[in-house]
C-alpha atoms as a PDB file:
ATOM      1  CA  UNK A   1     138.303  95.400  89.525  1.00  0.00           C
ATOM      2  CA  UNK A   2     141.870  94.105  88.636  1.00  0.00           C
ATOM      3  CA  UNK A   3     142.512  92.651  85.300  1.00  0.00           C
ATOM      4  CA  UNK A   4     143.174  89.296  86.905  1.00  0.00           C
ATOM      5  CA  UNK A   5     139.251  89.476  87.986  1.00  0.00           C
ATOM      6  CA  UNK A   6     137.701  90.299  84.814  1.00  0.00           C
ATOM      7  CA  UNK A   7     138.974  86.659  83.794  1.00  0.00           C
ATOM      8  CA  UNK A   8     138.439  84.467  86.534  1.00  0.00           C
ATOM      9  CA  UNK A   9     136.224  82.277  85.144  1.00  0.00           C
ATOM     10  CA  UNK A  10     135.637  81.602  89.143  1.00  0.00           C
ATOM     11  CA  UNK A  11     134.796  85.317  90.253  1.00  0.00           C
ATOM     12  CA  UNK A  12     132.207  86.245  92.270  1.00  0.00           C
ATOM     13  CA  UNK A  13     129.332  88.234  91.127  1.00  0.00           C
ATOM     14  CA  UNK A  14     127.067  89.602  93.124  1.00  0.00           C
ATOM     15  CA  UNK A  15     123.642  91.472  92.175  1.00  0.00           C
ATOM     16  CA  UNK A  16     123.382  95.359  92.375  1.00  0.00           C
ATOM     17  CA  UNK A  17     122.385  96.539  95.903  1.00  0.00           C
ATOM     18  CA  UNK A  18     120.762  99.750  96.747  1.00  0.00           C
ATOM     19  CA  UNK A  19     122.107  99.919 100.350  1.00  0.00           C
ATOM     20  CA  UNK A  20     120.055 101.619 102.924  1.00  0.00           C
ATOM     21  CA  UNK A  21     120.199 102.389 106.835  1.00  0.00           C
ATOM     22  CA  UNK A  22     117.284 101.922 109.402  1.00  0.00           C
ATOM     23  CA  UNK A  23     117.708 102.986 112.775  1.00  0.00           C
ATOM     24  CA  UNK A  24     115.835  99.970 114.605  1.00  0.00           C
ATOM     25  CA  UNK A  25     116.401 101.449 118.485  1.00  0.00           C
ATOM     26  CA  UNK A  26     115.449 105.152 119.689  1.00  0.00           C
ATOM     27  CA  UNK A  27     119.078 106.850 120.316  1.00  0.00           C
ATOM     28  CA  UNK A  28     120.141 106.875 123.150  1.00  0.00           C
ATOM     29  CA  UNK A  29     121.650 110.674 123.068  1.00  0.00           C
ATOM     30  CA  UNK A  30     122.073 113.406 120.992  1.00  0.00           C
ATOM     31  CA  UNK A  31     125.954 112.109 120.172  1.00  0.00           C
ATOM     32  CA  UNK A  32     124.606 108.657 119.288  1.00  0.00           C
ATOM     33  CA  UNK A  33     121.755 110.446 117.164  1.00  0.00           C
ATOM     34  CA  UNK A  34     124.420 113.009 115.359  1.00  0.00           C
ATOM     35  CA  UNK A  35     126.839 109.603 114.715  1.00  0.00           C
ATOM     36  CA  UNK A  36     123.924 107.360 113.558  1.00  0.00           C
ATOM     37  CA  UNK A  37     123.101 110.270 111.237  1.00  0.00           C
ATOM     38  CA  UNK A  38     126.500 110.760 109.832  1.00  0.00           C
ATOM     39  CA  UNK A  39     126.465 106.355 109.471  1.00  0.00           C
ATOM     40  CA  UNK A  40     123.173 107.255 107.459  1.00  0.00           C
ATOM     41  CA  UNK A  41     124.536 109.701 105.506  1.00  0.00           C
ATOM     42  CA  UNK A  42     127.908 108.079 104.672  1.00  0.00           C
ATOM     43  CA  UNK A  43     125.627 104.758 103.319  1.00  0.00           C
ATOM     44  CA  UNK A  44     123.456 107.161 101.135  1.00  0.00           C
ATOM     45  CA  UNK A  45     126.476 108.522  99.227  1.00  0.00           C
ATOM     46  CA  UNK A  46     127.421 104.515  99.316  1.00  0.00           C
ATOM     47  CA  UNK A  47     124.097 103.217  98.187  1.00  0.00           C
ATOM     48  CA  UNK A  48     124.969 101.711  94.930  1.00  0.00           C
ATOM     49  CA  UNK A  49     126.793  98.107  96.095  1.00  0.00           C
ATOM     50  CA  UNK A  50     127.801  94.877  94.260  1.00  0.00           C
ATOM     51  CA  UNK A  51     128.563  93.700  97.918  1.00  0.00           C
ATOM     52  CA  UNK A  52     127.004  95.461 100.293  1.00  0.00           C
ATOM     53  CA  UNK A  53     129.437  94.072 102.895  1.00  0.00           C
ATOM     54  CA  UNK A  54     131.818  96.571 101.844  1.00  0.00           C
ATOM     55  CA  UNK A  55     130.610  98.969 103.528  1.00  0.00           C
ATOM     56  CA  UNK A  56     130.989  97.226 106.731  1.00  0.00           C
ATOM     57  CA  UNK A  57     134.851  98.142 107.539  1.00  0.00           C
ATOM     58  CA  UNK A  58     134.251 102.401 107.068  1.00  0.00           C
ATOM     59  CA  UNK A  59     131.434 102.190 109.308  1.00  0.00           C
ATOM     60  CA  UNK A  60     133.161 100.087 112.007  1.00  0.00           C
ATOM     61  CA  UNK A  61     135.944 102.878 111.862  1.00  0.00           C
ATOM     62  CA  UNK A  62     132.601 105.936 111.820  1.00  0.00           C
ATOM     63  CA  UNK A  63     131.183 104.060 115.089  1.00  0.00           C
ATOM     64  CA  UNK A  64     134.573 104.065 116.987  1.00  0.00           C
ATOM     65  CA  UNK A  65     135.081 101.418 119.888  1.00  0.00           C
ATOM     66  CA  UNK A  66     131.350 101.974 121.777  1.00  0.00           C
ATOM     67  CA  UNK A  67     129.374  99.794 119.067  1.00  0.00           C
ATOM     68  CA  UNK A  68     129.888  96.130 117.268  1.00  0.00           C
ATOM     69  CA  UNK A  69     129.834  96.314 113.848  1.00  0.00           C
ATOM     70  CA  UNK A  70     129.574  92.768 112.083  1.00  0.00           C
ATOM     71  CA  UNK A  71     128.604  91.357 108.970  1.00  0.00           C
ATOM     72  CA  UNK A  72     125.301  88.646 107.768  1.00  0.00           C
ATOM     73  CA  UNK A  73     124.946  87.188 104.543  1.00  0.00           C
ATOM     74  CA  UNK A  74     123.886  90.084 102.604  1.00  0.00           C
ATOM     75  CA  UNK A  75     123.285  92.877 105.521  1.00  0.00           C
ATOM     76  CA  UNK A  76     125.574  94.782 108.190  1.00  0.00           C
ATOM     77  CA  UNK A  77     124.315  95.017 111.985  1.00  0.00           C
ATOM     78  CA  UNK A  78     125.281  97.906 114.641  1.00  0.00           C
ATOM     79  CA  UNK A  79     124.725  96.913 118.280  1.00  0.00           C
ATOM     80  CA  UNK A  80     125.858  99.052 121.248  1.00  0.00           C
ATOM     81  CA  UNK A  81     128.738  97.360 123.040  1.00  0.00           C
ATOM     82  CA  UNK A  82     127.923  94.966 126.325  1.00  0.00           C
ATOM     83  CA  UNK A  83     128.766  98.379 128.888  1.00  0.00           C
ATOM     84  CA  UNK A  84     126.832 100.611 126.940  1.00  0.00           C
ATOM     85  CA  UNK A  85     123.785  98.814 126.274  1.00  0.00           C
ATOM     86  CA  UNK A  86     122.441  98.203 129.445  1.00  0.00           C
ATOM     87  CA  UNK A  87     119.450  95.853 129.895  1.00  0.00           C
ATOM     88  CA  UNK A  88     118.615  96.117 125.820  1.00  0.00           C
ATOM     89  CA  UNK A  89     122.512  94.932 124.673  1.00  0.00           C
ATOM     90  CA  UNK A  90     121.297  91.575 122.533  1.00  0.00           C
ATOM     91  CA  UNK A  91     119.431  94.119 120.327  1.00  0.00           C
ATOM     92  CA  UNK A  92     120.017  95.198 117.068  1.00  0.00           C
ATOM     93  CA  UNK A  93     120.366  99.359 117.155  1.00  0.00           C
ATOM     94  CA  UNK A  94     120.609 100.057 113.154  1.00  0.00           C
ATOM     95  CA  UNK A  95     120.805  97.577 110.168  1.00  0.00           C
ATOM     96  CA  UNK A  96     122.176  98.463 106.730  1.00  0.00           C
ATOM     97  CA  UNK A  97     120.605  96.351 104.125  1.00  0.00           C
ATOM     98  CA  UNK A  98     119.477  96.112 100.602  1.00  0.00           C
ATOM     99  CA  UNK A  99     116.519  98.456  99.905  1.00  0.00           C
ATOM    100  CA  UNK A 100     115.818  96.137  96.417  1.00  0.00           C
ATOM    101  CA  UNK A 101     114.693  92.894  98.992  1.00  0.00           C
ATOM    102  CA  UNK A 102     114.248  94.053 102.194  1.00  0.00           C
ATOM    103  CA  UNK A 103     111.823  96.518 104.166  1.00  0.00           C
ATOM    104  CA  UNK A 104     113.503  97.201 107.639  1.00  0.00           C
ATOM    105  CA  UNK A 105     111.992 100.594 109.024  1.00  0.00           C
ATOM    106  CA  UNK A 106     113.315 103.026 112.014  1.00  0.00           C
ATOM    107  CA  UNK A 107     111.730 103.120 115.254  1.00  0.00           C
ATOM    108  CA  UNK A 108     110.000 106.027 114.894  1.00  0.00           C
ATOM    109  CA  UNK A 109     107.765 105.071 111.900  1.00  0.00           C
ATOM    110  CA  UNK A 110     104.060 102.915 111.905  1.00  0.00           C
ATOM    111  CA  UNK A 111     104.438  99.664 112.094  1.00  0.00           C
ATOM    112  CA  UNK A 112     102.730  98.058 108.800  1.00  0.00           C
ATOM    113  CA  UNK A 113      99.943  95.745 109.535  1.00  0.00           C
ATOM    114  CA  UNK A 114     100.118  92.167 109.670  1.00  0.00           C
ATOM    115  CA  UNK A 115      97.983  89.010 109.939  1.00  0.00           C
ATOM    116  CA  UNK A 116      96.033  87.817 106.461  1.00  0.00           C
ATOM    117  CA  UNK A 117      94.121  89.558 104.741  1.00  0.00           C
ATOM    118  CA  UNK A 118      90.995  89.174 102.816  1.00  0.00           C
ATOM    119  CA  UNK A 119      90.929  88.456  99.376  1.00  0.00           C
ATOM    120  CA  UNK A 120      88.891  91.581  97.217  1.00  0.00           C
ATOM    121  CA  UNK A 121      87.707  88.148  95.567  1.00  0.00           C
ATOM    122  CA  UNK A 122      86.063  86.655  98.345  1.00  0.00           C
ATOM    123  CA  UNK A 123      84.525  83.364  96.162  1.00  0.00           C
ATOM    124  CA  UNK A 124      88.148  82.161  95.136  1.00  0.00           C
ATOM    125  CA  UNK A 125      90.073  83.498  98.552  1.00  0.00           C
ATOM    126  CA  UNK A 126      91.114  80.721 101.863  1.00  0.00           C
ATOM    127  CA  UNK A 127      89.138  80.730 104.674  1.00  0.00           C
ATOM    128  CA  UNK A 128      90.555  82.799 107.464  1.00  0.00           C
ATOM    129  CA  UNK A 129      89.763  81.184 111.327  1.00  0.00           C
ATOM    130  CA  UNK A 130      87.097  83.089 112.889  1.00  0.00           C
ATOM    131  CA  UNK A 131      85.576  85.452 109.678  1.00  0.00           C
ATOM    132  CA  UNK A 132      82.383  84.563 108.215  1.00  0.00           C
ATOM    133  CA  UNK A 133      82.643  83.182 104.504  1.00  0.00           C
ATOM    134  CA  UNK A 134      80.631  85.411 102.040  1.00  0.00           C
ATOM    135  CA  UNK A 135      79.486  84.506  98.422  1.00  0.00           C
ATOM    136  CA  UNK A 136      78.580  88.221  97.606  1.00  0.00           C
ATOM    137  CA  UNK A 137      80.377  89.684  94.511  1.00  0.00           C
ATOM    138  CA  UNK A 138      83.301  92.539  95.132  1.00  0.00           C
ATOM    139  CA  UNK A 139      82.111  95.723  94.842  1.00  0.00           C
ATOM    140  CA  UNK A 140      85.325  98.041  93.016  1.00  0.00           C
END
């Protein structure tokens, strides 16, 4: 940080990131896995962000030409480019986000399940459509 931004009364400040990688889409190849890895491992010895955007421009230049690499609010996005994608090109392949507030997972691991669930207090929980209310007391 220059000196000029330690007194801008305007600076920006962000909140400490813990920057992570999740491979969303099964590589396609062995190079794509060995360049996703490298991506992963590069972010890992990056992980520690004010702005986690930063790390947007040395992956773009790690991918090469054959992927998009672009920027959201507080996450970065890898797609395959339009030739390489085939049918699946409007999807995501791997997102680098911020482990702290987000919970993106690869494509190999369980999906965690969703849907409501009941309340281990079943006299003060909402009615879920189609299950039974109970007045019975928690067991624990």
């Amino acid at each position: 940080m220059s000196q000029a931004e330690k007194f801008d009364p305007t600076a920006r400040i962000y909140a400490a990131q813990e920057a992570y990688l999740a491979i969303e889409q099964q590589p396609q190849d062995k190079a794509e896995k060995q360049l996703l890895e490298q991506a992963r491992r590069y972010v890992q010895a990056h992980s520690h962000q004010n702005d986690l955007r930063d790390l947007a421009g040395p992956i773009r230049k790690l991918m090469g030409n054959a992927y998009q690499v672009g920027c959201g609010g507080s996450h970065i996005w890898i797609k395959r480019t339009p030739a390489d994608a085939g049918p699946r090109s409007p999807e995501r392949l791997a997102v680098v986000a911020d482990r702290l507030t987000t919970a993106y997972r690869d494509w190999f691991e369980p999906r965690v399940p969703g849907g409501p669930r009941r309340s281990i207090r079943t006299e003060q929980g909402l009615p879920i459509a189609g299950v039974a209310i109970t007045t019975s007391t928690p067991t624990r």
